[in-house]
C-alpha atoms as a PDB file:
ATOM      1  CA  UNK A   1      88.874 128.356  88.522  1.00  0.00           C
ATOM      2  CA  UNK A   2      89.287 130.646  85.392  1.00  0.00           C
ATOM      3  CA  UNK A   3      90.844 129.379  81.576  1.00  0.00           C
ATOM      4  CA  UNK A   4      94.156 129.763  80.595  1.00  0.00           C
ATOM      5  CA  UNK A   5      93.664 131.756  77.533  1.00  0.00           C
ATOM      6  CA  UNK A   6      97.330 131.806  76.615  1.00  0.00           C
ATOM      7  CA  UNK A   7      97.509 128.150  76.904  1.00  0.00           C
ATOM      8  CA  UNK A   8      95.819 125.722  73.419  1.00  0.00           C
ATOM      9  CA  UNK A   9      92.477 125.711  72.303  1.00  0.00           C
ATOM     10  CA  UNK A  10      90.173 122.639  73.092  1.00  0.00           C
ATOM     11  CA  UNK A  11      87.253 121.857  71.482  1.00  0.00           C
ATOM     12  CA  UNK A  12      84.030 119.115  72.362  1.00  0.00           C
ATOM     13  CA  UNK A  13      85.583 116.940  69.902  1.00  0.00           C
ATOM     14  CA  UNK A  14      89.020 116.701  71.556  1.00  0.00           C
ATOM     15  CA  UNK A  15      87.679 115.893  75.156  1.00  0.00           C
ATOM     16  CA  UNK A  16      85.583 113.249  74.020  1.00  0.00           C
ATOM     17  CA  UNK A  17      88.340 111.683  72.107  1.00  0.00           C
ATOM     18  CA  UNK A  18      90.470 112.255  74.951  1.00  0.00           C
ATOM     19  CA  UNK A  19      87.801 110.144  77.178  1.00  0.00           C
ATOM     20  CA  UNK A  20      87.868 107.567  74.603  1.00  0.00           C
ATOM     21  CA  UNK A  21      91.436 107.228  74.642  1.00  0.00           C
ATOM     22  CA  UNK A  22      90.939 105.879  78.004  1.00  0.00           C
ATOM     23  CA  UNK A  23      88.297 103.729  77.761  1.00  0.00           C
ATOM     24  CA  UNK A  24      85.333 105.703  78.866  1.00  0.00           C
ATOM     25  CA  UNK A  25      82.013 104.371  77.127  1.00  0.00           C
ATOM     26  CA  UNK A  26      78.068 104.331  77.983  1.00  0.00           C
ATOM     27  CA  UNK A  27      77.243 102.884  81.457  1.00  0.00           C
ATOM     28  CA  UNK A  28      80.445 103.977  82.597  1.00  0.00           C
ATOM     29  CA  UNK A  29      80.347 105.437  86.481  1.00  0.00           C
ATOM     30  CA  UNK A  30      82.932 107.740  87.415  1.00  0.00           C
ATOM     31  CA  UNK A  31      84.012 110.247  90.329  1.00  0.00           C
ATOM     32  CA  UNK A  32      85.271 113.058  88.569  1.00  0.00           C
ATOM     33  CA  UNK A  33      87.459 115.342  90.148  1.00  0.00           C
ATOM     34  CA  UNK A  34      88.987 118.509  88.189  1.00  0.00           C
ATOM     35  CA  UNK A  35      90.403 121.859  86.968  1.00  0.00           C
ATOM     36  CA  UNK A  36      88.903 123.763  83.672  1.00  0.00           C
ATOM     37  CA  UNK A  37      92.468 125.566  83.552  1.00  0.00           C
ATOM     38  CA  UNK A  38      94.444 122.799  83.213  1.00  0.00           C
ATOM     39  CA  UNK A  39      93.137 122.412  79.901  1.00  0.00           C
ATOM     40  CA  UNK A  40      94.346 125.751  78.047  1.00  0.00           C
ATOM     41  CA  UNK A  41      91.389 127.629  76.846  1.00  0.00           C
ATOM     42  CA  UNK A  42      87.912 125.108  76.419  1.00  0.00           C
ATOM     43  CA  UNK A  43      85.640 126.565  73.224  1.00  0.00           C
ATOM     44  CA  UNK A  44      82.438 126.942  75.920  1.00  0.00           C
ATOM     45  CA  UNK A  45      84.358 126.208  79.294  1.00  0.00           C
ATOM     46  CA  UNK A  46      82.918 124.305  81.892  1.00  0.00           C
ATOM     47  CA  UNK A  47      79.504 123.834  80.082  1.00  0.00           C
ATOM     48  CA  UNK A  48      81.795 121.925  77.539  1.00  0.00           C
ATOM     49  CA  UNK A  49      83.394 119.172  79.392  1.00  0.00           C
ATOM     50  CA  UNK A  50      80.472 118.726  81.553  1.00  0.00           C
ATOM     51  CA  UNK A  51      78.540 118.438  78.318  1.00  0.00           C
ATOM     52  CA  UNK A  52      81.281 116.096  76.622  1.00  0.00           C
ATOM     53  CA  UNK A  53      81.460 113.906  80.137  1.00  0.00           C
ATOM     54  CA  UNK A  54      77.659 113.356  79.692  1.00  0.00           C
ATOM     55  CA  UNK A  55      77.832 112.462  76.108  1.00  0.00           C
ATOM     56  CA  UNK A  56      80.521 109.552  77.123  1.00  0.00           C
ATOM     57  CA  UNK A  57      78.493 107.956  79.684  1.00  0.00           C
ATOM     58  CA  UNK A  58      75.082 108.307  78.011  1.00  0.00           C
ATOM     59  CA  UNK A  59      71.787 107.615  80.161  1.00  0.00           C
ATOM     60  CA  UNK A  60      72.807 104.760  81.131  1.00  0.00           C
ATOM     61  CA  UNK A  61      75.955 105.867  83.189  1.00  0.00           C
ATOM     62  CA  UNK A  62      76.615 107.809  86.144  1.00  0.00           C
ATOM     63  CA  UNK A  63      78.741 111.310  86.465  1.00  0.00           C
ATOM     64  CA  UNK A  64      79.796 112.031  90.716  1.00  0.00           C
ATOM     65  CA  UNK A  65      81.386 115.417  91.332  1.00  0.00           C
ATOM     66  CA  UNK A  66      82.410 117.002  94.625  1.00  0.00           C
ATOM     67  CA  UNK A  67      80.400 119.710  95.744  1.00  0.00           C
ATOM     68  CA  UNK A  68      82.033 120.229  99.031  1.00  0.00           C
ATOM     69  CA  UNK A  69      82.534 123.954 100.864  1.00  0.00           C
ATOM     70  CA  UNK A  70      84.999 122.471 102.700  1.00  0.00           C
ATOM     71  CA  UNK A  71      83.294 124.927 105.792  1.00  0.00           C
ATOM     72  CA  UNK A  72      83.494 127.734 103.929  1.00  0.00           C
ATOM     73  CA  UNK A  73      79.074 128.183 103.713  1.00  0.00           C
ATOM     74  CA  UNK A  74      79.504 128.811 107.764  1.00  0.00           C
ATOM     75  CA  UNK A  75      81.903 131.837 107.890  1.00  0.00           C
ATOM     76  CA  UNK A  76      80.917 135.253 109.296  1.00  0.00           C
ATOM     77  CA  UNK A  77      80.541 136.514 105.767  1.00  0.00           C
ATOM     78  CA  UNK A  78      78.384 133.655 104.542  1.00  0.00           C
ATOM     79  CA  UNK A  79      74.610 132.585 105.140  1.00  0.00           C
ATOM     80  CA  UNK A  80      75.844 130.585 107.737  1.00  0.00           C
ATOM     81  CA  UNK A  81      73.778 127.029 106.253  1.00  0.00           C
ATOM     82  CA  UNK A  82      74.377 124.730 104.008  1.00  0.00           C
ATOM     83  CA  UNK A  83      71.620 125.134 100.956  1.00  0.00           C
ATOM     84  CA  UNK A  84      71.908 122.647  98.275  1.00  0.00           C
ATOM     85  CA  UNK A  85      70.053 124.557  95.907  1.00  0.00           C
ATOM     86  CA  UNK A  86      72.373 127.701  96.352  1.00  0.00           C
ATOM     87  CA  UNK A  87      75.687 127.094  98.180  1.00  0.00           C
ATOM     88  CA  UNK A  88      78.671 127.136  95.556  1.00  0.00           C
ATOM     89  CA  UNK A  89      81.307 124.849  96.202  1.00  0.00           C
ATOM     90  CA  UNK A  90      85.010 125.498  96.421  1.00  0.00           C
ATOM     91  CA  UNK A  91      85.846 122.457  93.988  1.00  0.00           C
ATOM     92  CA  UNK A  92      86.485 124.933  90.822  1.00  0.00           C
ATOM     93  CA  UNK A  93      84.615 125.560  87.887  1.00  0.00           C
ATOM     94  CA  UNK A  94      83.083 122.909  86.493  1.00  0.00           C
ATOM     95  CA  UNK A  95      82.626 120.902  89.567  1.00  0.00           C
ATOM     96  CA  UNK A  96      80.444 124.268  90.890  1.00  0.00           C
ATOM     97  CA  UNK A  97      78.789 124.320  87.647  1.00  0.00           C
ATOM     98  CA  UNK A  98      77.944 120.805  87.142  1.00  0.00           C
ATOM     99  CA  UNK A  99      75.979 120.848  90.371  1.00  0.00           C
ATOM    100  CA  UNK A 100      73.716 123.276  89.033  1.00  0.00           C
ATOM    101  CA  UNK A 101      72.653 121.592  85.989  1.00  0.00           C
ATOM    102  CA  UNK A 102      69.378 120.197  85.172  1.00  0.00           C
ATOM    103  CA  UNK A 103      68.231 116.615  86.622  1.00  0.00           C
ATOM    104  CA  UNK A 104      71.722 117.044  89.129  1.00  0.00           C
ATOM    105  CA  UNK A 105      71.071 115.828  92.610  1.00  0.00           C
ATOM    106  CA  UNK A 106      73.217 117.076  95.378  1.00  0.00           C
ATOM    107  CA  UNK A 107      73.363 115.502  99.088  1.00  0.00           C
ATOM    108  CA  UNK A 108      72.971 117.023 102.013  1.00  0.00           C
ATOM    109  CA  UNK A 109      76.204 116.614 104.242  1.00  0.00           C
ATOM    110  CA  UNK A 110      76.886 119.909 105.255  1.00  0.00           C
ATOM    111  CA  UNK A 111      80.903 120.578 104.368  1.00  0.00           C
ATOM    112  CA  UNK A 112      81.881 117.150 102.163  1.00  0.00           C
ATOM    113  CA  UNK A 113      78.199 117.468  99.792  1.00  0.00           C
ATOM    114  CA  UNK A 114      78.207 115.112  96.466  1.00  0.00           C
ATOM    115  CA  UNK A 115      76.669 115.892  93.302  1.00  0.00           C
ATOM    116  CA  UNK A 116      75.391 113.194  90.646  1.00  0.00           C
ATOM    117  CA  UNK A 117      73.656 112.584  87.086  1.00  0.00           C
ATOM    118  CA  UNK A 118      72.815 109.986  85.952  1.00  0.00           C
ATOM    119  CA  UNK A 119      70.852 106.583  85.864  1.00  0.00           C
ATOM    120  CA  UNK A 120      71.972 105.887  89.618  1.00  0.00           C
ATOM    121  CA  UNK A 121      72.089 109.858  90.533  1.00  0.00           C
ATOM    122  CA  UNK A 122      69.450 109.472  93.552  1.00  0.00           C
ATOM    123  CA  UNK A 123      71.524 106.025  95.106  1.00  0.00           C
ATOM    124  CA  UNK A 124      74.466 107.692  95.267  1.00  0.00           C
ATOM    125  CA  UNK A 125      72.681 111.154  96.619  1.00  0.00           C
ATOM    126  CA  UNK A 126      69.581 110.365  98.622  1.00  0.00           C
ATOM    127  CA  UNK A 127      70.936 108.898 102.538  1.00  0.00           C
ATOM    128  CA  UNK A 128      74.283 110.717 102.291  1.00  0.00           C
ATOM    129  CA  UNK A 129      73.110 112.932 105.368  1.00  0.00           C
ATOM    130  CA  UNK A 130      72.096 109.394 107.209  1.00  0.00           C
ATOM    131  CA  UNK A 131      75.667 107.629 106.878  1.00  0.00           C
ATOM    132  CA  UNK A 132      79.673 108.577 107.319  1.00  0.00           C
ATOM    133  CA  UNK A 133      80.903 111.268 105.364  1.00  0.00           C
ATOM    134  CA  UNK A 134      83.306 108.930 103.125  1.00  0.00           C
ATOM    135  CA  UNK A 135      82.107 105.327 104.497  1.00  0.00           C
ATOM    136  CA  UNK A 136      81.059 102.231 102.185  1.00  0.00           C
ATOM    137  CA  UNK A 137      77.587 103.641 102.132  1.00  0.00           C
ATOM    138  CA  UNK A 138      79.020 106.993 101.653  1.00  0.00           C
ATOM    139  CA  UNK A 139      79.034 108.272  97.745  1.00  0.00           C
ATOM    140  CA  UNK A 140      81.955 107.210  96.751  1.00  0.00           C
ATOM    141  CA  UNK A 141      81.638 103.785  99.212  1.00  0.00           C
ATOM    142  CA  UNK A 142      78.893 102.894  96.309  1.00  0.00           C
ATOM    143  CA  UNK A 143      80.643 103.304  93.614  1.00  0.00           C
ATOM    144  CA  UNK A 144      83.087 101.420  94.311  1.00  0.00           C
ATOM    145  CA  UNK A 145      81.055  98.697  95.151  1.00  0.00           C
ATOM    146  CA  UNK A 146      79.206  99.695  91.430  1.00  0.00           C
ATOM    147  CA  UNK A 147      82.701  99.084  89.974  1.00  0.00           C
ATOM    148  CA  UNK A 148      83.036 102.373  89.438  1.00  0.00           C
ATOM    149  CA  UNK A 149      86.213 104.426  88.468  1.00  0.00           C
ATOM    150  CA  UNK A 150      88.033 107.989  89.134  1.00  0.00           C
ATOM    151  CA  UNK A 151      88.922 110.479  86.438  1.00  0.00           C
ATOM    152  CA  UNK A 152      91.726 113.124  87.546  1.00  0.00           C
ATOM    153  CA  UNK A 153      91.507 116.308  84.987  1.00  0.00           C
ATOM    154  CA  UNK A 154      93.888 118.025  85.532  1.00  0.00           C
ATOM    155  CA  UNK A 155      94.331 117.215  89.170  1.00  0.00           C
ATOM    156  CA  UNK A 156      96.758 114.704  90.669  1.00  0.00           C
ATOM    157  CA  UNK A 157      95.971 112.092  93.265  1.00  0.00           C
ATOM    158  CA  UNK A 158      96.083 114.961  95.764  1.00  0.00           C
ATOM    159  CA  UNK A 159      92.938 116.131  95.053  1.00  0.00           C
ATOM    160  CA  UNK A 160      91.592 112.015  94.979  1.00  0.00           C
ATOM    161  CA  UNK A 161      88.766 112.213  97.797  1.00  0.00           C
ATOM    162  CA  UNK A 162      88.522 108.445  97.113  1.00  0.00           C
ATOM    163  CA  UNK A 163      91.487 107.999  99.568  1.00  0.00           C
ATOM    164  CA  UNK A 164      89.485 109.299 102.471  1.00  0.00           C
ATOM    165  CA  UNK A 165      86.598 106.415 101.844  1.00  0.00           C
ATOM    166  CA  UNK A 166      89.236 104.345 102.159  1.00  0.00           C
ATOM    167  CA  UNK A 167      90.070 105.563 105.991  1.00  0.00           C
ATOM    168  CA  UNK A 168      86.817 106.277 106.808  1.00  0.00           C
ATOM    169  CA  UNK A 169      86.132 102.329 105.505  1.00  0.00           C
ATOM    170  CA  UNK A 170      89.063 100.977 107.766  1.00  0.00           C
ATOM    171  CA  UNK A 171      87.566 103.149 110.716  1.00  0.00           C
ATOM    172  CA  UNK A 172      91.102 105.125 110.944  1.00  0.00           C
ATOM    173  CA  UNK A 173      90.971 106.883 114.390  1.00  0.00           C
ATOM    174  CA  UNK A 174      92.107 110.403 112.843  1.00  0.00           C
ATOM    175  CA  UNK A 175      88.635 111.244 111.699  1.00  0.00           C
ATOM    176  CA  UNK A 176      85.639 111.523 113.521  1.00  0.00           C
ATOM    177  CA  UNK A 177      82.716 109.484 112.779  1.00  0.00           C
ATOM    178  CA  UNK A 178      79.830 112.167 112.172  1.00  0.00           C
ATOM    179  CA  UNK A 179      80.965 113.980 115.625  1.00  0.00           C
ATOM    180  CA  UNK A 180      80.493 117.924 113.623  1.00  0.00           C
ATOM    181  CA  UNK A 181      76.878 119.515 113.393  1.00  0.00           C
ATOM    182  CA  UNK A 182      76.277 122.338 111.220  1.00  0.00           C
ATOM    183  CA  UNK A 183      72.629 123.764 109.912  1.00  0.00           C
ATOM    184  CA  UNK A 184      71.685 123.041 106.959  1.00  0.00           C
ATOM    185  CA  UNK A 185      68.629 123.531 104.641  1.00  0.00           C
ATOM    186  CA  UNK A 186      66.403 120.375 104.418  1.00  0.00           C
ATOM    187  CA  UNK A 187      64.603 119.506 101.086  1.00  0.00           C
ATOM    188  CA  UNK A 188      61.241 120.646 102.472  1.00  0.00           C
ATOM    189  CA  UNK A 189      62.742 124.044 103.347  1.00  0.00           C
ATOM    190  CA  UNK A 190      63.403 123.360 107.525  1.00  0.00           C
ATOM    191  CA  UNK A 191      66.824 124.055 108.706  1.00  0.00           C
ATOM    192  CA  UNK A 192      67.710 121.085 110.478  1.00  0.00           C
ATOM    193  CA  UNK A 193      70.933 120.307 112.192  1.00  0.00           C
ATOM    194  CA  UNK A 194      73.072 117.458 109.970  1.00  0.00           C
ATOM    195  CA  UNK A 195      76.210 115.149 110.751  1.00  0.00           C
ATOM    196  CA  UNK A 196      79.477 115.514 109.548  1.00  0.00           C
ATOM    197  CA  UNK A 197      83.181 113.919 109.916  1.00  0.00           C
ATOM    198  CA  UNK A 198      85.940 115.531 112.285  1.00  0.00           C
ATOM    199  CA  UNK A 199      88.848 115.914 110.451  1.00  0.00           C
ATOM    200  CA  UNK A 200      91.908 115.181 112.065  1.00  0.00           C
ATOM    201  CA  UNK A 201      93.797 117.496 113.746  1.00  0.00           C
ATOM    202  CA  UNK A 202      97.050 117.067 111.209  1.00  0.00           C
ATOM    203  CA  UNK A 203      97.841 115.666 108.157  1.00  0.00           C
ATOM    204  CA  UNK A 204      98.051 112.357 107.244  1.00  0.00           C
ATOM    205  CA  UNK A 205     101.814 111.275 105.416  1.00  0.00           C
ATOM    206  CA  UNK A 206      99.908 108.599 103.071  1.00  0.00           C
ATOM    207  CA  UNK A 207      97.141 110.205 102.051  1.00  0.00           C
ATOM    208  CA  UNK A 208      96.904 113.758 102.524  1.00  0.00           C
ATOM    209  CA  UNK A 209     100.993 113.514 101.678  1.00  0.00           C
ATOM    210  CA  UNK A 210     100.029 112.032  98.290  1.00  0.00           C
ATOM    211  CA  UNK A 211     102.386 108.581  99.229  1.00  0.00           C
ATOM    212  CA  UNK A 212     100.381 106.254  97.250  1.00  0.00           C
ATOM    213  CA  UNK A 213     100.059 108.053  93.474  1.00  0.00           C
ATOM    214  CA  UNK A 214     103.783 106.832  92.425  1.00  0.00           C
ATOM    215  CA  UNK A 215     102.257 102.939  93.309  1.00  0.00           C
ATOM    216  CA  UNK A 216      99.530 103.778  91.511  1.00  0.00           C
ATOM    217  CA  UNK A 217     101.485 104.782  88.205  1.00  0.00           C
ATOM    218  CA  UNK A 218     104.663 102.009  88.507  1.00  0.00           C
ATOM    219  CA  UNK A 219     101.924  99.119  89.461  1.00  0.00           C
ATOM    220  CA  UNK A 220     100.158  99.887  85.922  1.00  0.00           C
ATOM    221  CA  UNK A 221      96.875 100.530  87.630  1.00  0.00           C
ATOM    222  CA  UNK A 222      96.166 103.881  85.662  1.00  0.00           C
ATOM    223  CA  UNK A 223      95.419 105.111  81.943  1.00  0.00           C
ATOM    224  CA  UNK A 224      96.596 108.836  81.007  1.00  0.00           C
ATOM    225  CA  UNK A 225      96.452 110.492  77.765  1.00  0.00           C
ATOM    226  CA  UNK A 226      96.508 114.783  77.277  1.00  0.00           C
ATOM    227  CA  UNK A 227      93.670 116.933  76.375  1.00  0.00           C
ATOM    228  CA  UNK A 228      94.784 119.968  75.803  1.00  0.00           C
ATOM    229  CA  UNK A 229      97.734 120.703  77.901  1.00  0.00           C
ATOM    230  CA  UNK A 230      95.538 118.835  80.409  1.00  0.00           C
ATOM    231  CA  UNK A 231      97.110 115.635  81.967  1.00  0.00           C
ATOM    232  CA  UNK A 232      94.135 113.293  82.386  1.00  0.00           C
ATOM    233  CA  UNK A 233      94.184 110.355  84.675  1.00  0.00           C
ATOM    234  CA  UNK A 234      91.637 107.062  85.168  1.00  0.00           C
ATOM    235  CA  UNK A 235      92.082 104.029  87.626  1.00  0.00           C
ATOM    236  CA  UNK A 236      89.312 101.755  89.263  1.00  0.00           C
ATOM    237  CA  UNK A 237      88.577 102.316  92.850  1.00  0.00           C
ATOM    238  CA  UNK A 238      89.010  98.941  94.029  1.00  0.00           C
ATOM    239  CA  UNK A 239      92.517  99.012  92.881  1.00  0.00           C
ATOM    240  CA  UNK A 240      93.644 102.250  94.629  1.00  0.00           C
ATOM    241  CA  UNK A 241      91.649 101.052  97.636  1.00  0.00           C
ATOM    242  CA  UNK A 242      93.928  98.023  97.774  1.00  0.00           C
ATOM    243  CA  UNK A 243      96.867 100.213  97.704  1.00  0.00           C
ATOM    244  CA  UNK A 244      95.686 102.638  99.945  1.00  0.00           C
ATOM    245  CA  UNK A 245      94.103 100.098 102.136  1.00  0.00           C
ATOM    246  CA  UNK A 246      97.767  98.560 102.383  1.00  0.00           C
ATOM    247  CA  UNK A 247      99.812 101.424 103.357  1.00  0.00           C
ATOM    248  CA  UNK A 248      97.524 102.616 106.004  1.00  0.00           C
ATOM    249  CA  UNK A 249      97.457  98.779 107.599  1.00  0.00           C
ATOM    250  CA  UNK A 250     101.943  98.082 107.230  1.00  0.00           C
ATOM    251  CA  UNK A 251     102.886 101.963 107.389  1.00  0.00           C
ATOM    252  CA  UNK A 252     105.530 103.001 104.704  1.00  0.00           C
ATOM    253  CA  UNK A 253     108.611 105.423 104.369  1.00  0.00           C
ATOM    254  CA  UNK A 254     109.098 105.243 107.620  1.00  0.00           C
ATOM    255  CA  UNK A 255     105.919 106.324 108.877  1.00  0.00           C
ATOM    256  CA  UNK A 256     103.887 103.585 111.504  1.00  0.00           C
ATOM    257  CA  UNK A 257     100.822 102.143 109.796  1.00  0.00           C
ATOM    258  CA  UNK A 258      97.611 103.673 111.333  1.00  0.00           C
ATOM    259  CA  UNK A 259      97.686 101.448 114.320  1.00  0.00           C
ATOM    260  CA  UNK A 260     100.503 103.197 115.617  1.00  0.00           C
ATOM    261  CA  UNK A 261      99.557 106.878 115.221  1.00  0.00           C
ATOM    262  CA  UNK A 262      98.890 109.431 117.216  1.00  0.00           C
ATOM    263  CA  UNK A 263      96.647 111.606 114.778  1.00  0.00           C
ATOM    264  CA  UNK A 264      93.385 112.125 116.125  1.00  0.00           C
ATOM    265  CA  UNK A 265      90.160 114.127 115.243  1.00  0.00           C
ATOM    266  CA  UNK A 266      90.453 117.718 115.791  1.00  0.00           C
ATOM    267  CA  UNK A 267      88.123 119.534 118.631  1.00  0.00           C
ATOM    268  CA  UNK A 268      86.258 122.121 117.007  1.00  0.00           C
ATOM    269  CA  UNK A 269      82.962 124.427 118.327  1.00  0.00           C
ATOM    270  CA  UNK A 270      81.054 122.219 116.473  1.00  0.00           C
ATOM    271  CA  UNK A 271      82.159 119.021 117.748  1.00  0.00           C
ATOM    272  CA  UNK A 272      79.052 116.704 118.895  1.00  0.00           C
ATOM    273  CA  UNK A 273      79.070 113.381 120.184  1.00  0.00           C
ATOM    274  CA  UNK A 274      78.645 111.072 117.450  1.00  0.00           C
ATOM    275  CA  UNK A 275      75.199 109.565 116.661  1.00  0.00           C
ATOM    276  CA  UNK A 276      76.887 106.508 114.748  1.00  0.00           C
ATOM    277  CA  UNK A 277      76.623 103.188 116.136  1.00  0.00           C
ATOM    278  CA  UNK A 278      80.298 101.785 115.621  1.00  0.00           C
ATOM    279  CA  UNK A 279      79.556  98.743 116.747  1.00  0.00           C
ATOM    280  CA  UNK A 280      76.518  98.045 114.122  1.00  0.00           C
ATOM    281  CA  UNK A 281      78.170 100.697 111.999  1.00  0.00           C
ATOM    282  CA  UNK A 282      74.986 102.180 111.595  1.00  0.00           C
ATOM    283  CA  UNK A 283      73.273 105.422 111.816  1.00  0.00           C
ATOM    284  CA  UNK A 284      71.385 105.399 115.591  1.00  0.00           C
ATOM    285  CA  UNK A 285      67.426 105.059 115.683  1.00  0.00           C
ATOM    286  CA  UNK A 286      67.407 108.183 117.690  1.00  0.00           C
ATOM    287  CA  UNK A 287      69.160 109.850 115.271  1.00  0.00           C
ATOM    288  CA  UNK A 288      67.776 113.372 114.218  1.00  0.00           C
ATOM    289  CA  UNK A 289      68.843 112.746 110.302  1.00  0.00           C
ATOM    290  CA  UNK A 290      65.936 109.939 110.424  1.00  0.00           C
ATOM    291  CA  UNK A 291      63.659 113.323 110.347  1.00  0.00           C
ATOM    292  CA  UNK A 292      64.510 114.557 106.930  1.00  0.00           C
END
């Protein structure tokens, strides 16, 4: 995603007092989710708040990012793999950028990939391809067991992927539980086949309607400040999972709770049968992510 060069002029200095504002500080861990033109025009673009988020956190913390392609690496006018060392993602600018930075690891689910720096980079990276796409041992499952919290730049809860962990943590039967298999290049350079979720085959009215940000913002479980002409939002994960968590278990608006819905995974040409034990909820021993 491109500046806005018509819009103000932001500077290192003002994101990192922006992140103050809202209690970011050394050690902290944080999902980060984003759009460099929300801002106006940033002196250095994405380099800049990547380089400001890093000086917030210090060593000590950890920065996540999506790196997801959302499918997109497996079209007829793509390689037709997912390569974590060249695949762009279709999260804009700085998420795409921050991926390629020095000492960045990236995970190898093929469509939903995660990117992290940091002191606990490699936990959060390093068996993404051996669990569920957005499960408790998922990414952003870790964090929030870390304590950790979401930053919206830009973005509203729309654009929250923490919502799906919280689904794919309640075993919601609208996605599939690593039942998609795409190629994808292995850190010792083999293409090997790796898991993904199904996603289902409509839209959910909580999450994917954005149902839960207005509980979010009247039950005083988020900080906001402006950077720029950038709206910037924080919250802990354990707090929107508990309100997450709560609409898909009662239903709200109208809408049955996920007991009573009819959403399921969608069949696609990559659909597999899964290799996920759900009763263990664990990956299988015959599994063919226990060979890379």
């Amino acid at each position: 995603m491109t500046q806005d060069s018509s819009g103000p002029h932001v500077g290192a200095g003002d994101i990192i007092a922006g992140l103050g504002r809202l209690g970011i500080t050394p050690g902290s861990r944080l999902i980060i989710h984003s759009s460099l033109r929300s801002f106006g025009h940033v002196d250095g673009g994405a380099q800049t708040v990547i380089d400001a988020l890093k000086e917030m956190v210090k060593d000590e913390g950890t920065l996540l990012m999506p790196s997801f392609n959302h499918g997109a690496a497996f079209g007829k006018k793509e390689d037709g793999h997912y390569d974590p060392g060249t695949t762009p993602t279709t999260n804009g600018a700085i998420a795409d950028l921050f991926w390629r930075q020095p000492d960045t690891y990236r995970s190898l689910n093929p469509t939903h990939a995660f990117a992290a720096w940091g002191k606990h980079a490699r936990r959060y990276t390093d068996n993404h391809h051996r669990t569920l796409t957005m499960g408790p041992e998922s990414p952003l499952g870790l964090l929030q067991a870390d304590g950790g919290s979401c930053l919206l730049l830009g973005v509203g809860y729309r654009a929250n992927t923490f919502h799906h962990a919280v689904e794919m943590t309640m075993q919601v039967p609208c996605l599939g539980q690593r039942t998609e298999s795409y190629p994808v290049i292995a850190a010792d350079g083999r293409t090997v086949q790796a898991r993904t979720w199904s996603w289902r085959d409509s839209g959910c009215p909580f999450t994917d309607g954005n149902r839960y940000g207005e509980r979010m913002e009247t039950g005083g479980l988020q900080r906001e400040t402006e950077i720029g002409s950038c709206r910037v939002l924080t919250f802990r994960l354990e707090d929107c999972f508990e309100v997450v968590a709560q609409m898909l278990r009662d239903g709200s608006d109208e809408f049955p709770p996920c007991s009573g819905c009819s959403i399921r995974p969608r069949v696609a040409e990559e659909t597999v049968p899964t290799d996920w034990d759900q009763l263990g909820n664990v990956l299988r021993p015959d599994s063919e992510a226990w060979d890379y």
